[in-house]
Protein backbone atom coordinates (compact mmCIF):
# COMPACT_ATOMS: atom_id res chain seq x y z
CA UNK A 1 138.47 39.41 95.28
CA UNK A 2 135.53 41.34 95.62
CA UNK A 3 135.33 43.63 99.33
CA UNK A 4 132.18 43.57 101.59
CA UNK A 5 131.32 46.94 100.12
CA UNK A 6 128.04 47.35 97.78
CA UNK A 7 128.61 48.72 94.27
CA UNK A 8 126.89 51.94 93.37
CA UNK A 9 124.04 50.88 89.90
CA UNK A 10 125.57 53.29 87.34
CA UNK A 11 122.06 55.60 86.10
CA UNK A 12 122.74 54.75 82.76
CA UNK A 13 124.92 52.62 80.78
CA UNK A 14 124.92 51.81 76.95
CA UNK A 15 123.10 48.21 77.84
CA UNK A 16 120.00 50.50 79.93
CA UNK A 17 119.69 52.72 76.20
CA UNK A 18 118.91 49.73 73.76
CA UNK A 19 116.77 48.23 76.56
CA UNK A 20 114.61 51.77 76.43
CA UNK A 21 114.69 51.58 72.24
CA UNK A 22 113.75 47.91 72.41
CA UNK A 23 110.29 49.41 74.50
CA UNK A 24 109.80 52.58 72.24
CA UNK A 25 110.11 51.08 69.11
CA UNK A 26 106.64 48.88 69.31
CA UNK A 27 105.06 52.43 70.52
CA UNK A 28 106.41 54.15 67.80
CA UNK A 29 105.10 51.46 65.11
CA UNK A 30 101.28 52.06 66.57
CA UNK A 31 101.55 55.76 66.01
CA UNK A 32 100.23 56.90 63.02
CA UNK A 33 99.07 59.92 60.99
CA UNK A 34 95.77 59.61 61.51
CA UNK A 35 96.20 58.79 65.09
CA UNK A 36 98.45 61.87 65.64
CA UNK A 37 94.85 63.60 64.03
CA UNK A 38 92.94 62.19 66.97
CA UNK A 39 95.56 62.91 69.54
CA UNK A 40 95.63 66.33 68.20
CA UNK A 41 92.19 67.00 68.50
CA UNK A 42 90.84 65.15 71.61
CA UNK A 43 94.24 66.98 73.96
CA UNK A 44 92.61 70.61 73.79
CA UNK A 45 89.33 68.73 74.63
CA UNK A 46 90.80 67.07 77.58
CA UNK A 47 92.69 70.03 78.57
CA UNK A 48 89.25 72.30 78.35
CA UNK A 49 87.35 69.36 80.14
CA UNK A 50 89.98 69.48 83.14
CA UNK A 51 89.88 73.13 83.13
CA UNK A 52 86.43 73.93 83.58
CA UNK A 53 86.00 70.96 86.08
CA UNK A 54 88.50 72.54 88.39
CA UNK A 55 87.07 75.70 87.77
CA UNK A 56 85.39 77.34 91.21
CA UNK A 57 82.07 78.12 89.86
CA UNK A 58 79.13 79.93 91.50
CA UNK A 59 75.70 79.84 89.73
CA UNK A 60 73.04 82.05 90.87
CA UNK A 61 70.14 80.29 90.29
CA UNK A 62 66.58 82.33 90.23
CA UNK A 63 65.19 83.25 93.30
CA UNK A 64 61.59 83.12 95.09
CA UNK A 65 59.89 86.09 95.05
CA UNK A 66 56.63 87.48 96.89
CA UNK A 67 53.45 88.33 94.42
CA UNK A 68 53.61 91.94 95.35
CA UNK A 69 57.24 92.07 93.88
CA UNK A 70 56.48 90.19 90.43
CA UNK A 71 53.65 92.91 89.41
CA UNK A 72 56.94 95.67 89.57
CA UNK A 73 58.54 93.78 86.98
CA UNK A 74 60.93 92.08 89.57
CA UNK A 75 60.77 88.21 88.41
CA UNK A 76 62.69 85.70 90.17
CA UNK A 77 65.09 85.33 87.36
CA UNK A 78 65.71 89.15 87.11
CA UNK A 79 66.56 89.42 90.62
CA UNK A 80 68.93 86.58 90.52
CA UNK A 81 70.55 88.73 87.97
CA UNK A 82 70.31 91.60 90.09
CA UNK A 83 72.01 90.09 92.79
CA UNK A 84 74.58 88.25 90.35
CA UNK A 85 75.41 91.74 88.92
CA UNK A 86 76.45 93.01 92.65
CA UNK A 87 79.05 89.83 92.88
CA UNK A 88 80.53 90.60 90.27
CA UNK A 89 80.72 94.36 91.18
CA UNK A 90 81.87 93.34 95.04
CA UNK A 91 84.45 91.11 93.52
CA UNK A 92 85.63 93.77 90.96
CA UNK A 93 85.86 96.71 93.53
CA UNK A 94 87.55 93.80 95.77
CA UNK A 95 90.56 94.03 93.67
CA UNK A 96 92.33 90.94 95.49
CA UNK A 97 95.39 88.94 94.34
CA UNK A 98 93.35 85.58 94.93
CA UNK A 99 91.21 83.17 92.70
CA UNK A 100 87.73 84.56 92.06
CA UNK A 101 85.14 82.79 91.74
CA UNK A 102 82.95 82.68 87.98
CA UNK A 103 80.18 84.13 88.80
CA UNK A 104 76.73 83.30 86.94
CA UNK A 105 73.14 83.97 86.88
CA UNK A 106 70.95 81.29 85.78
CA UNK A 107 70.37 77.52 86.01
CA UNK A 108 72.22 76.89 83.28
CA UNK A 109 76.34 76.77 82.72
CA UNK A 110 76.01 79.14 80.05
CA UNK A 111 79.93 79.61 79.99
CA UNK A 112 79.61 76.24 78.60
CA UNK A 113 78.68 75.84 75.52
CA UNK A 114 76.63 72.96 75.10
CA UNK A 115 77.82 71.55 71.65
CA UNK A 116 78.19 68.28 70.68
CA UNK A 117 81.49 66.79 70.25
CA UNK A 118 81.87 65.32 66.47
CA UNK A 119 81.77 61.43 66.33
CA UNK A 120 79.87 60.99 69.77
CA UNK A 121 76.41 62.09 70.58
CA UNK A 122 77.57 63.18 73.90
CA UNK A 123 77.54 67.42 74.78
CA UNK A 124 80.48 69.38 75.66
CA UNK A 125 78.24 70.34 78.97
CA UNK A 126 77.51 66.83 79.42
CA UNK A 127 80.94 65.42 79.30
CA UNK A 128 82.17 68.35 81.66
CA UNK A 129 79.03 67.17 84.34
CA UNK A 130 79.84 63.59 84.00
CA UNK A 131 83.44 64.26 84.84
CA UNK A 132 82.63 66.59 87.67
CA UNK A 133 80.17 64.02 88.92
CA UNK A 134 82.63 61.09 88.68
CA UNK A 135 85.44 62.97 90.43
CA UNK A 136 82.76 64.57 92.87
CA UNK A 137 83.56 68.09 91.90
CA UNK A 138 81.04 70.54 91.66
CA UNK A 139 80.06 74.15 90.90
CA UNK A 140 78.49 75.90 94.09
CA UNK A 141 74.76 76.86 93.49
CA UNK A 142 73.28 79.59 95.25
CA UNK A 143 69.22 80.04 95.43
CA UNK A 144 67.24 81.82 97.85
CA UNK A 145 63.65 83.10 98.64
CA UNK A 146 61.99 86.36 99.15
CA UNK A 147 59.08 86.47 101.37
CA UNK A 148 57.16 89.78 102.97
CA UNK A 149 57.57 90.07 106.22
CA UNK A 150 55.14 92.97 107.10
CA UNK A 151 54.40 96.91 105.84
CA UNK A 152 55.15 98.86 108.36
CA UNK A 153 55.08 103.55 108.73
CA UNK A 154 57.02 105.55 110.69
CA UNK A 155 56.57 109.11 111.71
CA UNK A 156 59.05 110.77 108.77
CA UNK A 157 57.39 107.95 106.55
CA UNK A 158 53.47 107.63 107.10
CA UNK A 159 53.10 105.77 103.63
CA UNK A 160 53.73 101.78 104.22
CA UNK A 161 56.83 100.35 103.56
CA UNK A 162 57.05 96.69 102.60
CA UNK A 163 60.03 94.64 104.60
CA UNK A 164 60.91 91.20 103.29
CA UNK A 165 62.91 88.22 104.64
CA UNK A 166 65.52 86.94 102.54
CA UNK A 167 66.88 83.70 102.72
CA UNK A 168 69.59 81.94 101.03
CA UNK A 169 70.98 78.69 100.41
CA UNK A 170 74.14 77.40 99.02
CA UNK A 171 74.13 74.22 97.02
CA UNK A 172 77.37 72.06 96.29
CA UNK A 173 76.64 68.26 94.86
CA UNK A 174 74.25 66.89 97.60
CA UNK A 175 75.14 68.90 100.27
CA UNK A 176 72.89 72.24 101.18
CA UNK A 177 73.73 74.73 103.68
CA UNK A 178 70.83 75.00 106.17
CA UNK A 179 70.05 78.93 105.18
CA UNK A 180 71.26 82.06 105.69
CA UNK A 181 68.23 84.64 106.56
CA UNK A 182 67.74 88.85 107.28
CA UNK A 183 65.14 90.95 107.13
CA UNK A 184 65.68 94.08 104.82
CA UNK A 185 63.57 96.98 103.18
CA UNK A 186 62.12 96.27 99.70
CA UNK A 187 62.15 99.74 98.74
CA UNK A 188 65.44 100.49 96.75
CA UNK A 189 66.09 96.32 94.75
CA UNK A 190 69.57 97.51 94.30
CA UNK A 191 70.12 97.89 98.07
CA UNK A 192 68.39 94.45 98.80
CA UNK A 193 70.79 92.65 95.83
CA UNK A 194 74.07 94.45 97.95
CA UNK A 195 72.78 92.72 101.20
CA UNK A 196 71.95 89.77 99.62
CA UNK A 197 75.10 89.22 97.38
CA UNK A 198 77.28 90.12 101.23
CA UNK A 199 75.32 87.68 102.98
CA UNK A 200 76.40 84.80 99.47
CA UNK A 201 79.73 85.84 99.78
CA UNK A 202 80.07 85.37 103.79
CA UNK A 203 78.72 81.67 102.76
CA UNK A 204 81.18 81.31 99.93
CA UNK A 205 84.30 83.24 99.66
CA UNK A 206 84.44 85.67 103.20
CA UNK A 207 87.49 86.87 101.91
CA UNK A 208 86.61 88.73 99.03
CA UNK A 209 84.00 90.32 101.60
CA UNK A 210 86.46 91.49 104.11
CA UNK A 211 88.87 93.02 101.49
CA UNK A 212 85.59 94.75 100.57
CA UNK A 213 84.95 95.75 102.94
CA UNK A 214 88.37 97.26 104.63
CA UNK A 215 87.91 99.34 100.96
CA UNK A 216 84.82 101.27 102.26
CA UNK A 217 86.70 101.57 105.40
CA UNK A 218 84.54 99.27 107.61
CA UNK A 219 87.13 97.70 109.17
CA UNK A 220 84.77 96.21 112.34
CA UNK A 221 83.62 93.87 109.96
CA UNK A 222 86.15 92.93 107.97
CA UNK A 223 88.62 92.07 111.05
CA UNK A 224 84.94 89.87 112.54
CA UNK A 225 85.90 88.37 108.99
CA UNK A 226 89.45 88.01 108.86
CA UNK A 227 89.12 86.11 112.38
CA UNK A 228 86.01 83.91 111.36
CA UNK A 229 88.79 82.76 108.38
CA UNK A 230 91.30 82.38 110.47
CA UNK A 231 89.91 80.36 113.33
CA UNK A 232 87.86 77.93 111.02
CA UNK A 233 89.55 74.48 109.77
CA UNK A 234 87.43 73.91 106.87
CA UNK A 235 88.60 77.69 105.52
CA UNK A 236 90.89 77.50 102.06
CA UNK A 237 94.25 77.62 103.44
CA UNK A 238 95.22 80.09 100.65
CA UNK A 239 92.37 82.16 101.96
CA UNK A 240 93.57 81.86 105.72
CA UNK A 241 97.05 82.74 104.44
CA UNK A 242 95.63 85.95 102.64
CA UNK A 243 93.44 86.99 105.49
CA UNK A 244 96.48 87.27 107.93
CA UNK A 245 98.34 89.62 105.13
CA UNK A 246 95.23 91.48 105.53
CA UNK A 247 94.73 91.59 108.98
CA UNK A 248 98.13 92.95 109.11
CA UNK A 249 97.73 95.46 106.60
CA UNK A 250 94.55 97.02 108.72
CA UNK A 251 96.69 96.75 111.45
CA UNK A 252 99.75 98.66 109.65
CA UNK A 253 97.23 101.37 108.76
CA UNK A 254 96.09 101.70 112.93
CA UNK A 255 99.85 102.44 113.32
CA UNK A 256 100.15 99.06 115.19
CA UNK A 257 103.25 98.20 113.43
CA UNK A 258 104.59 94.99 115.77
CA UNK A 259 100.82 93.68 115.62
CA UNK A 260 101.04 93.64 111.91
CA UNK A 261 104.33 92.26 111.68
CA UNK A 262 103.11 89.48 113.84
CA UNK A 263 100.47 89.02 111.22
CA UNK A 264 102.74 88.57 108.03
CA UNK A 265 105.00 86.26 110.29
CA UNK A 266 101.86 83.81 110.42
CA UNK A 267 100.74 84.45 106.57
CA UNK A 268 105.10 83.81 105.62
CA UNK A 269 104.52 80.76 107.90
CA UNK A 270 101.49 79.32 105.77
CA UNK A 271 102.81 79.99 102.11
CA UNK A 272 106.56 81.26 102.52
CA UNK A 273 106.95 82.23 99.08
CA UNK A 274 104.33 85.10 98.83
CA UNK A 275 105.92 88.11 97.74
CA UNK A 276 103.00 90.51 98.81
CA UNK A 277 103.67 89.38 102.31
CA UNK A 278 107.28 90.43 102.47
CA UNK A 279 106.40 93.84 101.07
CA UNK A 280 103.76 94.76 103.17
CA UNK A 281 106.21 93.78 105.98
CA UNK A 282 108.69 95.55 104.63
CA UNK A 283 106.01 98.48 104.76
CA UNK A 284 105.83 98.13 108.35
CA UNK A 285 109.51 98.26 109.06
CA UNK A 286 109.71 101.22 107.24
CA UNK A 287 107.36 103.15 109.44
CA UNK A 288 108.99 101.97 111.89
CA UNK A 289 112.22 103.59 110.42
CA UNK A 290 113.89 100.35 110.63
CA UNK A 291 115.11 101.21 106.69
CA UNK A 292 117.78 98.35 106.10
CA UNK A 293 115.94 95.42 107.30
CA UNK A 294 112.92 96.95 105.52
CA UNK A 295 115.28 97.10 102.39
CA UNK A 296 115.34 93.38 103.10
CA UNK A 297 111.89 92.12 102.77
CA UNK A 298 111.82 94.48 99.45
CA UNK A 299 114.43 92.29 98.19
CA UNK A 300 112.91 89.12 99.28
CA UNK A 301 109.75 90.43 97.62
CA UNK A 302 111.63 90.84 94.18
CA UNK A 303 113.41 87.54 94.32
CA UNK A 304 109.91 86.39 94.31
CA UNK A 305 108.26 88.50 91.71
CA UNK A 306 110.45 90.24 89.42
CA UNK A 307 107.98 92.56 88.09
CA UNK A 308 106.46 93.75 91.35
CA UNK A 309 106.75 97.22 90.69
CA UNK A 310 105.48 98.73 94.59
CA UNK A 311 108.45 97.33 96.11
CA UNK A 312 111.10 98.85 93.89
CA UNK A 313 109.24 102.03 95.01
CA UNK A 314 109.40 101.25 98.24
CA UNK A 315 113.03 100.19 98.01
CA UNK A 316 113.56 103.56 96.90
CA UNK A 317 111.29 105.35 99.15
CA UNK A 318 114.02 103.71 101.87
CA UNK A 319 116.83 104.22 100.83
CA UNK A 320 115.92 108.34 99.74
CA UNK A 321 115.62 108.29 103.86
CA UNK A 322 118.68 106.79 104.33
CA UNK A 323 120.16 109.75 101.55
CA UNK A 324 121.03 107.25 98.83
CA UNK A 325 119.44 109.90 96.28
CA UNK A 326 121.29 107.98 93.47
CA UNK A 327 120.33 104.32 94.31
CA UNK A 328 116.70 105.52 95.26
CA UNK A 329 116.24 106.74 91.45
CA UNK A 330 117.60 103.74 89.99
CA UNK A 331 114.89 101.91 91.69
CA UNK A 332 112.13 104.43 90.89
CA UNK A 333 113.38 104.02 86.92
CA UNK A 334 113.11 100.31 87.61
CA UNK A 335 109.58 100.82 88.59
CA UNK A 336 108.30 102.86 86.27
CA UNK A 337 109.92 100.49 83.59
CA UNK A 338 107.41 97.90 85.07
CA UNK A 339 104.64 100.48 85.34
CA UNK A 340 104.20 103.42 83.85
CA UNK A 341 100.90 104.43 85.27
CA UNK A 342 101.97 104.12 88.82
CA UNK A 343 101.51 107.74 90.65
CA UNK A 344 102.99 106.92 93.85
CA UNK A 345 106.45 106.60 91.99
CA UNK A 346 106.46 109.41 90.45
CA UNK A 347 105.57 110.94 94.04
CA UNK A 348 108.23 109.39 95.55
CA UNK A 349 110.53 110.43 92.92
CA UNK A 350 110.03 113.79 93.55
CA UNK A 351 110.91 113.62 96.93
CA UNK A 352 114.55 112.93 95.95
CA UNK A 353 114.78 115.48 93.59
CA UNK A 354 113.39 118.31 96.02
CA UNK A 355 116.09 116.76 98.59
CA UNK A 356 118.69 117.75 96.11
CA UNK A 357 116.98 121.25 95.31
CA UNK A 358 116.16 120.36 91.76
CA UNK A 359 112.92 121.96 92.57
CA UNK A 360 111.87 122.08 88.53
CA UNK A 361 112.56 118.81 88.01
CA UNK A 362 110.64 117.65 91.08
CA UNK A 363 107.66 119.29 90.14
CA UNK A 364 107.78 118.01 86.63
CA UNK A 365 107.47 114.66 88.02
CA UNK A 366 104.34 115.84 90.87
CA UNK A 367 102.78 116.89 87.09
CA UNK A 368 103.02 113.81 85.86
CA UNK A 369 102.03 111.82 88.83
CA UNK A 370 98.36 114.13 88.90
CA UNK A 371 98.03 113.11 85.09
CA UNK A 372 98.19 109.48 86.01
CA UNK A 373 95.78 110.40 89.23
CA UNK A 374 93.79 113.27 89.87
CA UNK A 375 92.96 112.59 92.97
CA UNK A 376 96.57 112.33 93.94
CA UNK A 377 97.00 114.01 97.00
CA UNK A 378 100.27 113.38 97.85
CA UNK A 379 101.93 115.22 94.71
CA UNK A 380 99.52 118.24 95.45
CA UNK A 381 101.48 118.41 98.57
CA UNK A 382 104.62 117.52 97.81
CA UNK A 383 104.33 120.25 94.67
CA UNK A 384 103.37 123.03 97.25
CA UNK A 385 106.46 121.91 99.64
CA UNK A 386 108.91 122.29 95.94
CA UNK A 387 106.78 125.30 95.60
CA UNK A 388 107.44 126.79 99.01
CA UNK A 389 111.64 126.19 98.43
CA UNK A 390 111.33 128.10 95.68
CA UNK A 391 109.82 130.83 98.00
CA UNK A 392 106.65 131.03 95.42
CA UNK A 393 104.13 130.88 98.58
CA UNK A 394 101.05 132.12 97.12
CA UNK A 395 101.09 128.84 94.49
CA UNK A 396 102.19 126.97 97.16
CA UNK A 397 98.77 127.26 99.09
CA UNK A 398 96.88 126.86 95.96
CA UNK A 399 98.68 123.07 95.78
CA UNK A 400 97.71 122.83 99.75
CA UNK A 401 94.28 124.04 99.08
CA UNK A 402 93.86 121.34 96.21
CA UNK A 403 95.18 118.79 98.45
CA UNK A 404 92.55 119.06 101.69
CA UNK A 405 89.72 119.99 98.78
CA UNK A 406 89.99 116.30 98.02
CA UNK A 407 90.80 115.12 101.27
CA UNK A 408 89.07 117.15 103.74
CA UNK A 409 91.09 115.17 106.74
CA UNK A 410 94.81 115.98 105.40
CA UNK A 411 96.58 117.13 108.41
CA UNK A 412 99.96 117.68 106.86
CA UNK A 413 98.38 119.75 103.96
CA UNK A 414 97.07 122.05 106.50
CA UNK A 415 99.98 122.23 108.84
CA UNK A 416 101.97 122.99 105.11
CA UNK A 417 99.68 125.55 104.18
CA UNK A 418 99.85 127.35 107.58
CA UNK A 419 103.75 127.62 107.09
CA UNK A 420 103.25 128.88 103.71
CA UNK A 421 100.83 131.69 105.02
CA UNK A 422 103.35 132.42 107.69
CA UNK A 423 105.46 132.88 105.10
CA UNK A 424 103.78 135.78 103.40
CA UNK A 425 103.15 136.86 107.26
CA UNK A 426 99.21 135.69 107.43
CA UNK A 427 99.57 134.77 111.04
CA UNK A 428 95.77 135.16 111.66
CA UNK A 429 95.24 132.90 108.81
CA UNK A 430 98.61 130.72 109.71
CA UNK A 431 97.00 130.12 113.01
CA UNK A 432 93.80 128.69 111.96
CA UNK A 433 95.77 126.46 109.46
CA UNK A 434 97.94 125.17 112.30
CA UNK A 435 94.87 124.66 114.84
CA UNK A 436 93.11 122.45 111.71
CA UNK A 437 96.36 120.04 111.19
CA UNK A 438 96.20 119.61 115.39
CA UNK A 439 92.73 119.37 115.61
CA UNK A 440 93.37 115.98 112.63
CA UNK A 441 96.54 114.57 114.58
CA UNK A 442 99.35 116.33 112.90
């Protein structure tokens, strides 16, 4: 007698198997060589079809330009380039972890190429604009025009000086930004392509801008950027998400450690599996000298990204504060297993070996680190501080000396190089050391 109580359909039973053959075997029969030929050829072509018409494209198209510019040799087509080349050099310098734009500089596609595909009369380009039109994709088009404004002298410049208006406009299928304008001198054409290609990207991608811009240290702006990103719906979410991981990374570097935190909380929020986000949080518990949880969102970042070399660095950089000198190394091998060319481990490294007096050693490493970078100021200090155990003073100051020659605002470096003069009793010279490293905040 059968109970009130529904069965449970087994997934698959012997009957469900011969039903699938009895529905592949027609399939099968239709598939032939020359079929698998056509299959074989026409997948790439689908695959490179779907490709480029998800690609995020940005043609520069030729801009207007006034009479008195053309007779220089500036064209409308060569400035387009002009202003394509300082894209690409903003986006380059930009050095973010997010999808670039392709950046072009004519009408034309001309990553593209326009071929025709055999047995049709139809072009690659064509079938990639067709698509793009059906599915109502397409690439962003940028154009703009050039017009002079007025000549105008000053007193340290009596000869004329021609200003010109700029405006730009950003095309996407049928729909075209109302124009973007500023007024800029015509003298220097590579200073007039920089504006220019700033005021594109604030129209297209405002957050490649604003990591440019926190990288020449013009922070104003970029945080006016970050928040513009932030507050506006239509913004790319992944670009929202990124701008808060940069807003808190400006904010780590003003030493406003719980404001940044509250920054990568928000970015976690929006994509939770971004492993940049828990390291750069993890680098703001660490100055905070909260080294354990720290150690935690190093761990999280690793879980996430195996090969994320910075945060097995920073793991290490941790737990050498906490005096785990042997743990700490294992995670600076780890690091430089996963790259070789990074200075800052090397750095780090030595800090470990110096804390167990393997002065030698630790210097070895500083060497190596100023191979990778020349510029590395860090191991210039760090060598004069394994220097300076080893009671050699007068090399000591050479490595200080080294260090504030290349940055001229190194506070520690001068309070170290005071110490070391005090050392071979300088105290006149000492003194003016020490006064420097106040005078910068040390």
């Amino acid at each position: 007698m059968m109970s009130g109580l529904s069965q449970r359909r087994p997934v698959w039973q012997p009957s469900n198997y011969a039903r699938l053959l009895g529905y592949i075997k027609p399939v099968l029969k239709q598939i032939t060589f020359g079929r698998t030929l056509i299959a074989a050829f026409f997948l790439p072509l689908v695959l490179y079809v779907f490709k480029e018409v998800n690609r995020d494209v940005l043609i520069v198209d030729p801009f207007t330009v006034p009479k008195s510019l053309e007779e220089t040799g500036l064209s409308s087509v060569v400035m387009a380039n002009r202003i394509g080349g300082a894209l690409r050099h903003i986006e380059a310098a930009a050095q973010t972890q997010m999808k670039k734009d392709n950046l072009t500089s004519s009408v034309d596609e001309g990553s593209i190429p326009d071929v025709e595909i055999p047995g049709t009369k139809l072009g690659l380009k064509a079938l990639v604009d067709t698509t793009r039109a059906v599915l109502e994709i397409y690439p962003k088009h940028v154009s703009g025009d050039i017009v002079t404004v007025q000549a105008i002298s000053t007193d340290d410049a009596p000869i004329a000086r021609p200003r010109v208006m700029v405006t730009v406009y950003v095309t996407q299928g049928r729909s075209r930004s109302s124009g973007s304008s500023f007024t800029a001198s015509a003298d220097s054409v590579e200073a007039l392509a920089q504006s220019t290609a700033e005021v594109i990207l604030e129209n297209v991608n405002p957050y490649v801008l604003a990591v440019h811009r926190c990288s020449h240290n013009e922070i104003e702006k970029a945080v006016e950027l970050i928040e513009r990103i932030a507050r506006d719906p239509s913004s790319d979410p992944n670009h929202v998400e990124a701008a808060f991981n940069l807003w808190g990374s400006v904010l780590d570097d003003q030493r406003r450690y719980d404001d940044a935190i509250a920054k990568y909380k928000k970015a976690n929020i929006l994509d939770p599996k971004d492993a940049f986000v828990y390291n750069n949080w993890g680098v703001a518990l660490y100055n905070q000298r909260k080294y354990d949880e720290a150690i935690v969102k190093y761990q999280k970042t690793i879980s996430l990204d195996h090969g994320y070399a910075p945060a097995y660095s920073n793991w290490g950089l941790a737990l050498y504060h906490q005096r785990k000198y042997g743990d700490a190394i294992a995670k600076y091998h780890k690091a430089i297993d996963l790259d070789p060319k990074n200075a800052s481990v090397y750095d780090n490294w030595g800090l470990v070996l110096t804390a167990q007096g393997k002065y030698s050693d630790a210097i070895a490493n500083y060497r190596q680190a100023i191979d990778i970078d020349p510029k590395d100021t860090a191991a210039y200090n760090r060598w004069g501080l394994a220097l300076y155990e080893q009671r050699n003073y007068r090399d000591a100051v050479v490595k200080y000396q080294k260090a504030t020659e290349i940055d001229p605002k190194f506070a520690e470096a001068y309070n170290n190089w005071g110490n070391a003069l005090e050392a071979q009793g300088k105290h006149a010279e000492a003194k003016i050391k020490f006064e420097k490293a106040h005078a910068l905040g040390q």
